[in-house]
Protein backbone atom coordinates (compact mmCIF):
# COMPACT_ATOMS: atom_id res chain seq x y z
CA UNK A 1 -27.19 21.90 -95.44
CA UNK A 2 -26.95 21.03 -98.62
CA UNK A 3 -30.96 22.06 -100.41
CA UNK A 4 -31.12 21.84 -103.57
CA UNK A 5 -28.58 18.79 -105.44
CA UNK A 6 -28.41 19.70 -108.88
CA UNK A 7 -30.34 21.42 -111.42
CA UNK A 8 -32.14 20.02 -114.53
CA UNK A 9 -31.06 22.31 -117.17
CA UNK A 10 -34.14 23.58 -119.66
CA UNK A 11 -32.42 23.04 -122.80
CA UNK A 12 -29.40 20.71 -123.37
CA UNK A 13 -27.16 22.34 -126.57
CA UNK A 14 -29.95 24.53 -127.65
CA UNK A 15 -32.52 21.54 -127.67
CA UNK A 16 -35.54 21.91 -124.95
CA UNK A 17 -35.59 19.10 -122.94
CA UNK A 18 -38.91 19.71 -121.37
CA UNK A 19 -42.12 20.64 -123.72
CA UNK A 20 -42.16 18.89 -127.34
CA UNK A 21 -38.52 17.80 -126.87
CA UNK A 22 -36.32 15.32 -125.54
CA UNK A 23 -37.95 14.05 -123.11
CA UNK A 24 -41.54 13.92 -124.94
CA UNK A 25 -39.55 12.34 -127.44
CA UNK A 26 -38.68 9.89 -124.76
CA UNK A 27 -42.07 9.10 -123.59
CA UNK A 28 -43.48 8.78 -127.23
CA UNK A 29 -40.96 5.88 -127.89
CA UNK A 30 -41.92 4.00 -124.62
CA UNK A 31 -45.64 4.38 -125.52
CA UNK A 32 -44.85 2.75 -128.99
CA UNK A 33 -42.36 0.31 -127.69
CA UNK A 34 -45.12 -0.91 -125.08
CA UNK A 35 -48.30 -0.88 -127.16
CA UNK A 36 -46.31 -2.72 -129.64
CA UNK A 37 -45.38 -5.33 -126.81
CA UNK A 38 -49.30 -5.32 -125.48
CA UNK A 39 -50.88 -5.22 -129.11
CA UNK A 40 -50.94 -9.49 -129.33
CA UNK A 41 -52.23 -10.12 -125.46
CA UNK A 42 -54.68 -6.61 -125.46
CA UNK A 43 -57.66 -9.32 -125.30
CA UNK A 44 -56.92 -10.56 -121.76
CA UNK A 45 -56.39 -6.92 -120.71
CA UNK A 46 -59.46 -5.70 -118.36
CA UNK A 47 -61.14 -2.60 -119.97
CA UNK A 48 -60.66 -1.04 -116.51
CA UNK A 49 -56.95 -1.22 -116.28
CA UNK A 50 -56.84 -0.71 -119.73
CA UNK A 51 -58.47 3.01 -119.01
CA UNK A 52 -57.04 3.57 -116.00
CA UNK A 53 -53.25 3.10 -117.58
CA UNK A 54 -54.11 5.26 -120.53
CA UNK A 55 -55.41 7.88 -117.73
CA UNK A 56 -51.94 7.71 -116.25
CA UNK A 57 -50.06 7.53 -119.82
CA UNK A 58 -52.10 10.97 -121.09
CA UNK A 59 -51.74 12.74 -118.05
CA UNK A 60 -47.48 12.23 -117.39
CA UNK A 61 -47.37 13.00 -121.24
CA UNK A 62 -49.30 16.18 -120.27
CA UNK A 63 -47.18 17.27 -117.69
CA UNK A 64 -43.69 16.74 -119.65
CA UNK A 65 -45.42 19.48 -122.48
CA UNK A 66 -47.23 21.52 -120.81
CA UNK A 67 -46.49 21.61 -116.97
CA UNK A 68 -42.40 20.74 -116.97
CA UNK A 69 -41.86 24.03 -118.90
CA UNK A 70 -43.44 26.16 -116.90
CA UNK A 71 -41.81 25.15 -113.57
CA UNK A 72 -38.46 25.46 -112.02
CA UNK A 73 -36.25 28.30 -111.33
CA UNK A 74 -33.53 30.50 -113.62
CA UNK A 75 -31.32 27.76 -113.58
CA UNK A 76 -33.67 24.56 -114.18
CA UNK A 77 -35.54 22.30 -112.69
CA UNK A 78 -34.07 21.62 -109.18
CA UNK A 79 -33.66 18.40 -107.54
CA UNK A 80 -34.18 18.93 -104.21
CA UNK A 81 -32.51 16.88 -101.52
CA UNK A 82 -35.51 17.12 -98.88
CA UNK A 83 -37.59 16.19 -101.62
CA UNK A 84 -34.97 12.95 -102.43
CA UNK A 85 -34.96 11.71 -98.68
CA UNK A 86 -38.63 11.61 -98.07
CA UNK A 87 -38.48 9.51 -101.80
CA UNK A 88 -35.58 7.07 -100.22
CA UNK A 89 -37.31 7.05 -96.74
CA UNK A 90 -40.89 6.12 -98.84
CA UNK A 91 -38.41 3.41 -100.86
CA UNK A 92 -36.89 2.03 -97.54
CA UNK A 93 -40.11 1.83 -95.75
CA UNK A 94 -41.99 -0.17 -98.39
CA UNK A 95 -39.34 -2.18 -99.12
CA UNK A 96 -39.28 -3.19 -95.42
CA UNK A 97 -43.19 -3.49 -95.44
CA UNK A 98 -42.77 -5.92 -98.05
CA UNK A 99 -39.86 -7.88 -96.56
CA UNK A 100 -41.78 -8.42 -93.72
CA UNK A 101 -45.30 -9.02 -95.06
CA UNK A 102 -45.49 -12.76 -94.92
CA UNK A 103 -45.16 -12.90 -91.05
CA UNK A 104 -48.00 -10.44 -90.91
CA UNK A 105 -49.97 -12.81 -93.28
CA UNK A 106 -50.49 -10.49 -96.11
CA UNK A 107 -48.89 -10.93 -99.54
CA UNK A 108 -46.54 -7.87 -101.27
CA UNK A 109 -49.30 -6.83 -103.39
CA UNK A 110 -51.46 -6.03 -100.31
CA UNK A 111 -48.79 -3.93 -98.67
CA UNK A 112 -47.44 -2.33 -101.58
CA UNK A 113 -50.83 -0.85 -102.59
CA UNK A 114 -51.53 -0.09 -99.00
CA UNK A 115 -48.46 1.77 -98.54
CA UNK A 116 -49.63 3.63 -101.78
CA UNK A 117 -52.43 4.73 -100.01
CA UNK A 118 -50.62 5.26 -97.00
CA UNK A 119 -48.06 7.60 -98.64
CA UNK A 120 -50.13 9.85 -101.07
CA UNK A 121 -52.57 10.43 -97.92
CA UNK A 122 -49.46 10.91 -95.47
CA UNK A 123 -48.15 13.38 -97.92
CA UNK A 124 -51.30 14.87 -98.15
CA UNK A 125 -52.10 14.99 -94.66
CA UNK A 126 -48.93 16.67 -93.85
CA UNK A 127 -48.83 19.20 -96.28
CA UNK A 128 -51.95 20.46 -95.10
CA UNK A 129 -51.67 20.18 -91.40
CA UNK A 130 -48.53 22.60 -92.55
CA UNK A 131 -50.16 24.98 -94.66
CA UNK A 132 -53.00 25.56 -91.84
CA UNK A 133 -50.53 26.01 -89.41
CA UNK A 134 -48.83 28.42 -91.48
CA UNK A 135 -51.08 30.01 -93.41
CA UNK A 136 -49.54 33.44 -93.74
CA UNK A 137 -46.91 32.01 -95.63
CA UNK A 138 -48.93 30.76 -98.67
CA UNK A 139 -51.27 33.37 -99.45
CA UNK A 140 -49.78 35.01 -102.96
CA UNK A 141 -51.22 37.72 -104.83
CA UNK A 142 -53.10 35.81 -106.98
CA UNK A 143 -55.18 32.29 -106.21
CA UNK A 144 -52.65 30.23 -109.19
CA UNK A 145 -49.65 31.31 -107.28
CA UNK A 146 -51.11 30.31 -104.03
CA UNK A 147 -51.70 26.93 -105.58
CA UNK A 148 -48.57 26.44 -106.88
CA UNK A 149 -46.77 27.56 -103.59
CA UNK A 150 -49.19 24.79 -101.34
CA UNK A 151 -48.27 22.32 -103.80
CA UNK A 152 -44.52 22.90 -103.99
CA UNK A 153 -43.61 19.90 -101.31
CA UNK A 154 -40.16 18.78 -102.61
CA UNK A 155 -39.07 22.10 -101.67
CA UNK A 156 -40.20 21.66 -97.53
CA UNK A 157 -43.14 22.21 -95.43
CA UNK A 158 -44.61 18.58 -93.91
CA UNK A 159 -45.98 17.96 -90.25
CA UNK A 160 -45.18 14.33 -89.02
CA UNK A 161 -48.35 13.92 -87.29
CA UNK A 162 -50.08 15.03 -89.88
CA UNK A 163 -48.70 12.68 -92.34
CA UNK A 164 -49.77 10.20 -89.72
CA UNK A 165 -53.10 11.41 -89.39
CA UNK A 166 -53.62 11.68 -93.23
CA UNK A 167 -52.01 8.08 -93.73
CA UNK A 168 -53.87 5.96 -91.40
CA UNK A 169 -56.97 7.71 -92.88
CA UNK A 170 -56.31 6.92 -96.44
CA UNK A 171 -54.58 3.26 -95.58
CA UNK A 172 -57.38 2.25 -93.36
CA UNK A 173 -59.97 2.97 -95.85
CA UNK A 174 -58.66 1.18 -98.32
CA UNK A 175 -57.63 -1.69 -95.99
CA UNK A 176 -61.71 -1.60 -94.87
CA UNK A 177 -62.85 -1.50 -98.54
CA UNK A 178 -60.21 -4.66 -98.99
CA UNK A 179 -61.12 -6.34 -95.50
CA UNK A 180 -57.44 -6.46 -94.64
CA UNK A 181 -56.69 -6.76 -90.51
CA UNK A 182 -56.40 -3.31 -90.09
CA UNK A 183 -54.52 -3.68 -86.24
CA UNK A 184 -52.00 -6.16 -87.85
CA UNK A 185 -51.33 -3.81 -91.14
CA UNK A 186 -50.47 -1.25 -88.37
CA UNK A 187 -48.45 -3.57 -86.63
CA UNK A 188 -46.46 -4.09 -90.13
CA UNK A 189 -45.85 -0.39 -90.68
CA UNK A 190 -45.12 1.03 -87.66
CA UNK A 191 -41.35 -0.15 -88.04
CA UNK A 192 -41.27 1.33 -91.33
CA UNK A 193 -42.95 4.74 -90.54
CA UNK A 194 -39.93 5.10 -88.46
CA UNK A 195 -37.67 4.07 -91.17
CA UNK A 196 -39.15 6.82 -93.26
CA UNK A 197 -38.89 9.38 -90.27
CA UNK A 198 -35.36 8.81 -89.78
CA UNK A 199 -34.37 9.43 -93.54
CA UNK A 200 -37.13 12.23 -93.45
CA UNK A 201 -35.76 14.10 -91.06
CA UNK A 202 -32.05 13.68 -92.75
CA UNK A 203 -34.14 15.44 -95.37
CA UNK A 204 -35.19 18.49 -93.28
CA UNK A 205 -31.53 18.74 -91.81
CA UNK A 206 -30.25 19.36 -95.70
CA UNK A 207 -33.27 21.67 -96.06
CA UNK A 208 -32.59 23.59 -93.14
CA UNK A 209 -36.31 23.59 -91.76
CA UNK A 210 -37.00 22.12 -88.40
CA UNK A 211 -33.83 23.95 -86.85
CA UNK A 212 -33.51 24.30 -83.08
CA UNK A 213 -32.71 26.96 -80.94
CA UNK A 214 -29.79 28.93 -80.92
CA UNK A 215 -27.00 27.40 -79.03
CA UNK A 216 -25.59 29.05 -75.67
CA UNK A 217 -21.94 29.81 -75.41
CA UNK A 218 -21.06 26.96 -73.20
CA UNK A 219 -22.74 24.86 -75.88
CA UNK A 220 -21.97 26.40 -79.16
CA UNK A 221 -19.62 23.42 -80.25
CA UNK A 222 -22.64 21.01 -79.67
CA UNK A 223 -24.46 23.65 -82.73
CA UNK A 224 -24.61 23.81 -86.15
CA UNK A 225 -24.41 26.82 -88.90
CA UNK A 226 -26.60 26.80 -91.52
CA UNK A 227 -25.63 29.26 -94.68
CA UNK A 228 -27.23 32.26 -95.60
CA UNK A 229 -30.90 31.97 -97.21
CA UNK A 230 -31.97 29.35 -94.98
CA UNK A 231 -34.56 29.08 -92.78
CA UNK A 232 -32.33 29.60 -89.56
CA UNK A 233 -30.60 32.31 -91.22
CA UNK A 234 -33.89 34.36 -92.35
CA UNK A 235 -35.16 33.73 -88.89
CA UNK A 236 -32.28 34.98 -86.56
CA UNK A 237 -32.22 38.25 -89.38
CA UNK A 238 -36.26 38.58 -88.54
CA UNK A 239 -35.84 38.32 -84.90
CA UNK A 240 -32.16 40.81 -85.32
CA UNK A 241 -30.29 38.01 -83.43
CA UNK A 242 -28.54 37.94 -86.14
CA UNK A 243 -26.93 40.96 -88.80
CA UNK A 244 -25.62 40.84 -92.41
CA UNK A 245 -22.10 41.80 -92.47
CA UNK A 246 -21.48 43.88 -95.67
CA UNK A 247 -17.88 43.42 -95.18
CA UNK A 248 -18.12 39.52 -95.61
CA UNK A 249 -17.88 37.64 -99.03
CA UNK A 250 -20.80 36.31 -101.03
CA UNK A 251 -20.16 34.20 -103.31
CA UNK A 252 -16.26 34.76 -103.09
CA UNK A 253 -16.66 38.52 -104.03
CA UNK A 254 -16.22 41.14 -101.24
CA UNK A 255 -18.09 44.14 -101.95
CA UNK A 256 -17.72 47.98 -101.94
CA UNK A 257 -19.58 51.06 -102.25
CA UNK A 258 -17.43 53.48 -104.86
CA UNK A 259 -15.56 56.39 -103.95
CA UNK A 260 -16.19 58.38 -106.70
CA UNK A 261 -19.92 57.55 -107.99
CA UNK A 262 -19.35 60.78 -110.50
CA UNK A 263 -16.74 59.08 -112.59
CA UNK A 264 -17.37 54.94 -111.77
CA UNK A 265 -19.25 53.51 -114.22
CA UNK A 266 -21.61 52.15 -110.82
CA UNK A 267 -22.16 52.45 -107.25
CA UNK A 268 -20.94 48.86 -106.26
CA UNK A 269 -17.07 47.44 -107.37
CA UNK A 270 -15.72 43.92 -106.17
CA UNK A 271 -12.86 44.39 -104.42
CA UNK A 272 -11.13 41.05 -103.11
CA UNK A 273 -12.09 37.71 -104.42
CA UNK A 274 -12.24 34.76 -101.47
CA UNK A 275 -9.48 31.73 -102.93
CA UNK A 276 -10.92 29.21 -104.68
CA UNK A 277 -14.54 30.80 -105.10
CA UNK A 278 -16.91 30.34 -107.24
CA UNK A 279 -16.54 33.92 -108.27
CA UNK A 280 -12.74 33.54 -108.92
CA UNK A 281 -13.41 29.95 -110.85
CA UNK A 282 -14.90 31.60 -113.27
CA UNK A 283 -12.47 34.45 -113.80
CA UNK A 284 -14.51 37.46 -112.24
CA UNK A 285 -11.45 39.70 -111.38
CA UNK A 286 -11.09 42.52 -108.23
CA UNK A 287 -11.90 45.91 -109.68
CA UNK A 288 -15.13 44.70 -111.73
CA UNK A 289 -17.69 47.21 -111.41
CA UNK A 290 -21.35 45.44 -111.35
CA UNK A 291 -23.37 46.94 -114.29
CA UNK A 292 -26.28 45.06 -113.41
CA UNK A 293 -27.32 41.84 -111.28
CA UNK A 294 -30.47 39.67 -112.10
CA UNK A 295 -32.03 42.34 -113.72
CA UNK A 296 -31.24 45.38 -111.74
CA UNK A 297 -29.28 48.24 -113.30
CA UNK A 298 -26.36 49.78 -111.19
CA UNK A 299 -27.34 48.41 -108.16
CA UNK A 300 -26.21 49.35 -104.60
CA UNK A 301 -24.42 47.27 -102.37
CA UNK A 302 -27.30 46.41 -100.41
CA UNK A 303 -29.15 45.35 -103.49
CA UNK A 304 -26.59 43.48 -104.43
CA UNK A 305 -26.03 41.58 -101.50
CA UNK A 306 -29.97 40.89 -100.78
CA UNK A 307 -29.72 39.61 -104.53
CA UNK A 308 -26.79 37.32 -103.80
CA UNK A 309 -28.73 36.29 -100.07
CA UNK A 310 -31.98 35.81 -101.11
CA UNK A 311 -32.78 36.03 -104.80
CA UNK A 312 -29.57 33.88 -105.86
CA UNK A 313 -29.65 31.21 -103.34
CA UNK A 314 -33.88 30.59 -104.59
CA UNK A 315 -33.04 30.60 -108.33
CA UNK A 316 -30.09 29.18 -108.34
CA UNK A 317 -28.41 31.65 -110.92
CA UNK A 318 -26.69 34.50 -110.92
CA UNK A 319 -26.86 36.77 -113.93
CA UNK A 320 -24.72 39.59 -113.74
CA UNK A 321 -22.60 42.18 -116.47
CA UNK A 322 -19.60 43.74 -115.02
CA UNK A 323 -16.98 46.59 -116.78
CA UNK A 324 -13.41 46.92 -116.12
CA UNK A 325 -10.28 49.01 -118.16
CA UNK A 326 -11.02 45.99 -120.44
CA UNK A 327 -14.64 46.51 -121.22
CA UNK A 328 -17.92 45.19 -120.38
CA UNK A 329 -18.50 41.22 -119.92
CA UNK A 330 -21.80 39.11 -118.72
CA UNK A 331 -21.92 36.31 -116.59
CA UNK A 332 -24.21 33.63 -116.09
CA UNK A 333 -23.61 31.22 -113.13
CA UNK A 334 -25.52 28.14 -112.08
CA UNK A 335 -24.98 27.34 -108.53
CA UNK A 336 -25.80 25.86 -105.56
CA UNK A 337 -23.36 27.11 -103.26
CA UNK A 338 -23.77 29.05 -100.48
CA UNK A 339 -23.11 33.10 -100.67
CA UNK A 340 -21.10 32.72 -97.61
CA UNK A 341 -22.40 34.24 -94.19
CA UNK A 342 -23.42 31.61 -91.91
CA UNK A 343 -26.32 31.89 -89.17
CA UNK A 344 -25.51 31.46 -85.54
CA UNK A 345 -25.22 28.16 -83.89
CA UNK A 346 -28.61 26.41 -83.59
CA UNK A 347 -28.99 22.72 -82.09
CA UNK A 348 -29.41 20.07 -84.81
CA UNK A 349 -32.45 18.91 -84.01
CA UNK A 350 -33.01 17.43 -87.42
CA UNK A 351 -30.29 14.95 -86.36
CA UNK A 352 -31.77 14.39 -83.02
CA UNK A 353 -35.07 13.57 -84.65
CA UNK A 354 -33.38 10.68 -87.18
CA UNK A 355 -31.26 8.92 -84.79
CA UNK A 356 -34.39 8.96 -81.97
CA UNK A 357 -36.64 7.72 -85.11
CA UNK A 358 -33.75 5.11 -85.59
CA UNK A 359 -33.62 4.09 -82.05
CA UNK A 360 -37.61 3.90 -82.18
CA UNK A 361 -37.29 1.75 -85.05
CA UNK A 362 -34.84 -0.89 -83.50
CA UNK A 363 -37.01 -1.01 -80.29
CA UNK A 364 -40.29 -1.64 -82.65
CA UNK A 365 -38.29 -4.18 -84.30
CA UNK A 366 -37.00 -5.81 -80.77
CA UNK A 367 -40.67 -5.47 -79.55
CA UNK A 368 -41.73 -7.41 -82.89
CA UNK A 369 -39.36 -10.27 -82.51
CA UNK A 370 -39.99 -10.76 -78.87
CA UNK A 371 -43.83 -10.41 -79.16
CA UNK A 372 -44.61 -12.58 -81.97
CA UNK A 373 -47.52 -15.47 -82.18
CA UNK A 374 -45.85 -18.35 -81.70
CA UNK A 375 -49.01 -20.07 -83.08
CA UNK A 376 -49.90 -17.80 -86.31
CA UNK A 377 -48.87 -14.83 -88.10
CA UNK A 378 -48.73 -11.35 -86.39
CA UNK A 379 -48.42 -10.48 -83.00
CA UNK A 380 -50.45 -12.14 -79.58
CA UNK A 381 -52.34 -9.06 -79.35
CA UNK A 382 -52.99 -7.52 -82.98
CA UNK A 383 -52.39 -3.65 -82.41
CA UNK A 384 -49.46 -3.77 -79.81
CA UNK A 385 -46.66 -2.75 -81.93
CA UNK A 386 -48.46 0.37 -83.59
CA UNK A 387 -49.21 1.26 -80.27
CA UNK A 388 -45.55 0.74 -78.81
CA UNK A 389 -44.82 3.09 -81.51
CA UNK A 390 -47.64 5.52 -80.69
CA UNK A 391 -46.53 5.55 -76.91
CA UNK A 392 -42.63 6.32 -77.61
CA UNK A 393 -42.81 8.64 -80.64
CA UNK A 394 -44.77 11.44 -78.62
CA UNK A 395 -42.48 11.36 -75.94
CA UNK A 396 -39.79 11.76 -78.62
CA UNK A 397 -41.66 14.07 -80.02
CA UNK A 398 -42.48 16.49 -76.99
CA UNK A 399 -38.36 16.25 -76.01
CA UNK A 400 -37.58 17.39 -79.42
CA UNK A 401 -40.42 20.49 -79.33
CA UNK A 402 -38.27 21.88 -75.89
CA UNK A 403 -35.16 22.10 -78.10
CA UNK A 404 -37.18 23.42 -81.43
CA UNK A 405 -37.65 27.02 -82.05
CA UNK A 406 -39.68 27.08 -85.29
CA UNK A 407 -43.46 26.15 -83.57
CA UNK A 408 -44.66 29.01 -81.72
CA UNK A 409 -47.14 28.33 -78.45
CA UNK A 410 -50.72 27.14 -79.89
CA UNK A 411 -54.34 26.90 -78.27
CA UNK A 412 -53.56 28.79 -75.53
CA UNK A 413 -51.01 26.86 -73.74
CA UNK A 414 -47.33 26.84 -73.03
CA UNK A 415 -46.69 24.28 -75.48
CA UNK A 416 -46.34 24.04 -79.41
CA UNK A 417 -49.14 22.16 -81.09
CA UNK A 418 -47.66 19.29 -81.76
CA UNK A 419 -46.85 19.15 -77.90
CA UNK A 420 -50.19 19.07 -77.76
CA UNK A 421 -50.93 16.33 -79.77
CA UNK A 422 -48.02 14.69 -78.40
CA UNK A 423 -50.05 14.76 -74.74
CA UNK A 424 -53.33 13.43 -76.76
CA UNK A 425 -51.96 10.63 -78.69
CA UNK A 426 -50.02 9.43 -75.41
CA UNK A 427 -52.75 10.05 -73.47
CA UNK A 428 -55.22 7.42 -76.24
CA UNK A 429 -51.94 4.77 -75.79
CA UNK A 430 -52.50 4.22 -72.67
CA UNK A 431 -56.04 3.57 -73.10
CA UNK A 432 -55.16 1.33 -75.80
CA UNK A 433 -53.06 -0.56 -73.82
CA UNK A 434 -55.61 -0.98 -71.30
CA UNK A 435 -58.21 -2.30 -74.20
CA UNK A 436 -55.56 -4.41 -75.96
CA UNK A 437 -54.29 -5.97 -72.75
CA UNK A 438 -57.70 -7.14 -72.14
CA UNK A 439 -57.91 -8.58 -75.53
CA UNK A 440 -57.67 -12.47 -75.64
CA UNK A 441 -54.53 -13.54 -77.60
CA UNK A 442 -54.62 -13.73 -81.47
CA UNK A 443 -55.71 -16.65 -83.25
């Protein structure tokens, strides 16, 4: 698990980088650059694309000053690596769209823009089939913090099924407003929706969401620990499967309460620094009393290892002023590390998920080859493919929910609700085999 890749630092030598700074600086030079490259052919540009690319122009420029500052964490900007995988799975899956668009008899523009479509409704349709389901987890104090949390995606929280709910939505309207074959665009994408799942679900496996269930002890070598702060890890401390040992090392510092709290300078002293630790890279030393940590003043062991667990791992920083015989010193540490504990064993189900999406994807493919109109473009029978895919990925689907321990039992049944919608989208396959097979051949 590896969540967040790197930070974007705030300010690079003193200089903002977000705001009215570098990279507004950087944005004003491209929109001078290409107005001076547009000025001598702006008579053949349409009024509409003309305002529509201004639109676009005024709005990024907006975010960079006034959005870009305001988000983030202590240490920056993070790049997530969920958020990076669903971008290369998005990349790979339009890029295979496109590859394969002239046997489908559409041309790249036609499936690039309906995979634009596709995508921003997938993404949409996800997020929100995720924030209904778990609802409890967005609602904030106040409504703007609410908002913010909903719209924080590169950070976790999608529903496959509702991404494919929300994307066959949003693609099929445009693809009826376009009168594009909407059975054969399906039969295009399904390969690549599974494309996209499979790097996805690499995504969710760095995250740490979408964990399975703890492993037993005759399979524990077949599990996977994921470090503390992570979704397992918060999970198995909820449920007490799991307990914080105050004795381990976070961050390469092994704590201790003080012996003598009526002569230390505070409660908590680092004792023993793991080798090769962050904390001993940058020369924190056994002995160092903690002053204060991320704002709190003498803090108590506890505090400071719920800091170092939770508050450290989300920010990304730790900000902390120790005192020795030498005197006092501060630190400030960017990191993505882990603090150290691990959580138990859990199945890897994130893994399971990519290579079954894989071997979905090479069957679709197979299916493709084998099934293809020998006198046009497409399939025999336009549809077939998307509904291959729609009768193996629930199966898949419902397998992986029996392993999966983050969906809890939903509309009154024994199974998790996308189980449930598992058993209804299989169940409308079949029935759309039954119409399709019925279906003379494709012209």
């Amino acid at each position: 698990m590896h969540q967040t890749l790197f930070f974007i630092p705030y300010e690079v030598g003193g200089v903002p980088i977000f705001g009215f700074g570098i990279l507004f600086a950087l944005w004003l030079v491209a929109v001078v650059v290409t107005c001076a490259l547009c000025w001598k052919k702006w008579k053949d540009i349409k009024l509409t694309d003309l305002l529509i690319n201004g639109a676009l122009v005024v709005i990024f420029g907006m975010v960079i000053c006034f959005l870009l500052p305001r988000v983030g964490r202590a240490a920056g900007i993070p790049i997530q690596a969920y958020g990076m995988m669903m971008f290369l799975g998005i990349v790979a899956g339009v890029g295979l769209a496109i590859w394969r668009a002239k046997k489908f008899g559409f041309t790249a523009d036609q499936v690039f823009a309906t995979c634009i479509c596709l995508c921003v409704s997938g993404i949409l349709g996800a997020r929100a089939f995720y924030v209904i389901e778990y609802w409890e987890q967005f609602q904030m104090p106040t409504v703007s913090q609410t908002i913010l949390r909903i719209i924080n995606v590169p950070e976790g929280g999608l529903v496959v099924y509702g991404s494919l709910i929300g994307g066959v939505l949003g693609a099929g309207i445009y693809m009826f407003l376009k009168r594009l074959s909407f059975r054969r665009m399906l039969d295009l994408l399904a390969p690549s929706m599974m494309v996209g799942l499979a790097l996805g679900r690499l995504g969710c496996f760095l995250n740490g969401c979408c964990f399975g269930g703890v492993c037993d002890p005759a399979h524990e070598h077949w599990g996977v620990h994921f470090p503390a702060g992570s979704p397992p890890f918060t999970r198995q401390l909820e449920t007490g499967e799991l307990k914080i040992d105050p004795d381990a090392f976070y961050y390469g510092m092994r704590l201790a309460e003080d012996n003598f709290p009526n002569t230390a300078p505070a409660p908590t002293v680092i004792v023993e620094l793991e080798p090769k630790s962050l904390a001993e890279r940058e020369g924190i030393q056994p002995g160092d009393y903690i002053l204060e940590l991320n704002g709190l003043e003498k803090p108590s062991r506890a505090r400071v290892i719920q800091q170092l667990v939770e508050f450290t791992r989300q920010e990304g920083k730790i900000d902390m002023r120790t005192e020795n015989q030498d005197g006092e010193k501060e630190w400030s540490l960017t990191t993505t590390e882990s603090s150290g504990p691990v959580s138990l064993a859990v199945y890897p189900t994130q893994i399971y998920s990519s290579c079954g999406a894989t071997v979905i994807f090479v069957l679709l493919m197979i299916y493709s080859y084998l099934r293809r109109n020998p006198n046009g473009v497409g399939m025999r029978r336009d549809g077939e493919v998307f509904v291959m895919f729609m009768t193996l990925y629930p199966i898949h689907r419902f397998l992986m929910e029996m392993v999966r321990t983050d969906e809890a039992n939903a509309l009154g049944t024994q199974f998790t609700i996308s189980q449930n919608v598992s058993i209804l989208l299989f169940v409308g396959a079949v029935i759309t085999w039954v119409v399709i097979l019925k279906k003379k051949k494709t012209e």
